[in-house]
Structures are given as C-alpha cells and as structure tokens.
Protein backbone atom coordinates (compact mmCIF):
# COMPACT_ATOMS: atom_id res chain seq x y z
CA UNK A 1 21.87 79.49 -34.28
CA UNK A 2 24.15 78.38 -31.46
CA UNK A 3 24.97 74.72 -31.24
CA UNK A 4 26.51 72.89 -28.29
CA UNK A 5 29.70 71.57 -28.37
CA UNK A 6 30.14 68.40 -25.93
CA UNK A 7 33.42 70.10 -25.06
CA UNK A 8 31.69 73.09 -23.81
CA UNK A 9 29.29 71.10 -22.20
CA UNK A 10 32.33 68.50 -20.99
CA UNK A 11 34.20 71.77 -20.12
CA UNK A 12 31.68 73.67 -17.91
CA UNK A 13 31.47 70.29 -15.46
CA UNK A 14 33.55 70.34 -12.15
CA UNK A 15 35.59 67.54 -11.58
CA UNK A 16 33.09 65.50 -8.98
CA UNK A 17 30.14 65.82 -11.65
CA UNK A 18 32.91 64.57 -14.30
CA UNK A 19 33.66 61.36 -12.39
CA UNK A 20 29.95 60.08 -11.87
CA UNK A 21 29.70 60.76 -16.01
CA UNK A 22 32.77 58.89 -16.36
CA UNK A 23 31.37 56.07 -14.08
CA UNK A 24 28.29 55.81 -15.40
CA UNK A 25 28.67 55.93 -19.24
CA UNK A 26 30.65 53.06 -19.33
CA UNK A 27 28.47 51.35 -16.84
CA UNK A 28 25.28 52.15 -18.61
CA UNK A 29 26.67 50.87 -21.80
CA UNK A 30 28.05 47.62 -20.57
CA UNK A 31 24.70 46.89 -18.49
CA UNK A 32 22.63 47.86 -22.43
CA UNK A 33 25.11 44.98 -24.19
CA UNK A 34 24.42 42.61 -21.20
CA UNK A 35 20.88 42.87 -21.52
CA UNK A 36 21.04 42.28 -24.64
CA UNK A 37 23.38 39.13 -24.03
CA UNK A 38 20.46 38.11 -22.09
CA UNK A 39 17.94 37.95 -24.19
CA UNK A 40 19.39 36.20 -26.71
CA UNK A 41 21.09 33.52 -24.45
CA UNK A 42 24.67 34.34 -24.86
CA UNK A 43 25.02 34.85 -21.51
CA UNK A 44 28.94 34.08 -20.75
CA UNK A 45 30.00 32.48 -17.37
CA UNK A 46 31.85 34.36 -14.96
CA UNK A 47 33.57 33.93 -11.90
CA UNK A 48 31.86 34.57 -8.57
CA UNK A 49 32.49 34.80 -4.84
CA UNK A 50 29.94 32.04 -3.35
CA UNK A 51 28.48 34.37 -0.55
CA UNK A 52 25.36 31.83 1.23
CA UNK A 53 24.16 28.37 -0.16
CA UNK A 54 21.08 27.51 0.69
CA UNK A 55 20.55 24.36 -1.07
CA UNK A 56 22.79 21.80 -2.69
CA UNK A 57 23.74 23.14 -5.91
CA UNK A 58 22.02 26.39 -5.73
CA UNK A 59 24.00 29.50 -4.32
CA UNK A 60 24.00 33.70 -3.39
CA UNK A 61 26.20 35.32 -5.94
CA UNK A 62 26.33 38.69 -4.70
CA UNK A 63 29.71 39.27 -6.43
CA UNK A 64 29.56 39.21 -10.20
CA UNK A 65 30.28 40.84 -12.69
CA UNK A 66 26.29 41.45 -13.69
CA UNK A 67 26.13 42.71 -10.53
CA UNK A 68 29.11 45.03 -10.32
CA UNK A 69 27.69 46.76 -13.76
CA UNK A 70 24.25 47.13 -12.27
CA UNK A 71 25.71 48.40 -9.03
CA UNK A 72 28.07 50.91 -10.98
CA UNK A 73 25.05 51.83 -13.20
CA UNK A 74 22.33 52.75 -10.23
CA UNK A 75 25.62 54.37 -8.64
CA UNK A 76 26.23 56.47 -11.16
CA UNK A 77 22.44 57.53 -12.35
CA UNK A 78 21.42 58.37 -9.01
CA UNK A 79 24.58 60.32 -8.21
CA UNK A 80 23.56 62.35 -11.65
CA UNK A 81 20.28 62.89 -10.12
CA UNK A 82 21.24 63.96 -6.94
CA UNK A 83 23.90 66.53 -8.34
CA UNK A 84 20.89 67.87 -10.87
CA UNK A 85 18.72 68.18 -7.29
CA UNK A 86 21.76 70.08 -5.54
CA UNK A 87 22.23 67.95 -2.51
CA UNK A 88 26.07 68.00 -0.87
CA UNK A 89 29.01 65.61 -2.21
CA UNK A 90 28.87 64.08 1.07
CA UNK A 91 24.63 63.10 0.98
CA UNK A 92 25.26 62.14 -2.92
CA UNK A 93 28.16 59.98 -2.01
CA UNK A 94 25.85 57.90 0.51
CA UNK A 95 22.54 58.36 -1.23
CA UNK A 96 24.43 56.10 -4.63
CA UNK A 97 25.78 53.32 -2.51
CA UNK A 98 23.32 53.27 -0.61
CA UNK A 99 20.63 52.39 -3.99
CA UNK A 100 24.00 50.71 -5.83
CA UNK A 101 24.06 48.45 -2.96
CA UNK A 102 20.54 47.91 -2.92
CA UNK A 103 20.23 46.97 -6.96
CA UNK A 104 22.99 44.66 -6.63
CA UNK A 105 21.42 43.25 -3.69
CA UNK A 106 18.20 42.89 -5.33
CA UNK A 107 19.57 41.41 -8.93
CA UNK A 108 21.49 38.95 -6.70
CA UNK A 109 18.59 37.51 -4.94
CA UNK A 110 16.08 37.91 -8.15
CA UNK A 111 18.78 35.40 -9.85
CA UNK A 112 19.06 33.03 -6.94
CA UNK A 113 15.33 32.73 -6.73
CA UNK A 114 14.94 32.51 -10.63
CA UNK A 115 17.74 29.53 -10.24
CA UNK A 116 15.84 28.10 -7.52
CA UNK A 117 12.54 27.93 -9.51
CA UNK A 118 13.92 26.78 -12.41
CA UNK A 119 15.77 23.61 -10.53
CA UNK A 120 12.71 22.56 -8.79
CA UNK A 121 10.51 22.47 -12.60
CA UNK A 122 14.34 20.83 -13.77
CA UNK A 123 13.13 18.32 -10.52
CA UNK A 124 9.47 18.43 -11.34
CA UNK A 125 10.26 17.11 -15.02
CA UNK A 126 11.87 14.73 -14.21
C-alpha cells in the first residue's frame, strides 16, 4: 500500500502551479472564516476606497477587504482549473482576472444593493 506524501505531491508541482496553490489556500481559508463572520454578525469594519455614491449615505465599495479575498479566491480556483484543463500560462493568467474581477465586481454591487434595500425598509419603518 503506497500512500501519498503532500511533499511528493508538493514536490512534483512546477513553480506556476505552486503559486496559484499558494494564492488560493490562504484565500479560500480566509473567505471560509469570513463567511462564517457573516453569519453570525461579527462582521468587523474595514476601510474602503469610496468608488461611486449614488445616494446620500449609501456608496460602491469595490475595494475591500471582502472583496480582495473573494477576488483572490475565484483567482486562484479558476487558475487551478484551467491548469487541470491544460490551457497556456498566458490564457490562465487572463481567464482568473478576468472571473476575479468579475466576483469582486459582483459581491460589490450585491452589497450596495443589499445596503440600499435595507435603508429604504430603515426609511419605510420609520
């Protein structure tokens, strides 16, 4: 019986491969403890670069840190996948900031529309 050593495994990686692991471990395991932070509403404050306000009181945060781990996390997964497929360093290089960009994008306007609903029902309440 032949068991596998992470070394070995670690080992038999070329270096590119080993970069998107070590991107996307740590990314993968922040983004699991901020979820989790999340739902249990211990969600910490962090600073942000103001990118569009639309309203009074309600702005774009494209830059935060949420987003950075999600960005790093799709980044990272989908350069995986696209090394496992075979494509070229160049085509998996584009391909993961291209969808990193686009799941930061997306979590960025998902939270400025939740923040948007949840002022008007603060308004509505009132």
């Amino acid at each position: 019986m032949v068991l596998l050593s992470p070394n070995a495994w670690w080992e038999g990686l070329n270096a590119f491969t080993k970069v998107y692991w070590l991107i996307t471990i740590p990314a993968s395991l922040i983004f699991v403890i901020q979820m989790a932070l999340l739902f249990f509403n211990a969600d910490s404050k962090t600073e942000t670069i103001k990118v569009y306000s639309a309203e009074a009181g309600i702005t774009f945060k494209l830059f935060n840190f949420r987003n950075l781990i999600g960005f790093f996390t799709v980044f990272g997964w989908s350069g995986l996948a696209c090394i496992d497929v075979g494509l070229s360093n160049e085509q998996i290089i584009i391909i993961s900031l291209i969808l990193g960009l686009v799941m930061m994008l997306s979590m960025a306007v998902v939270f400025f529309f939740l923040k948007k609903l949840m002022k008007s029902v603060k308004e509505g309440l009132e």
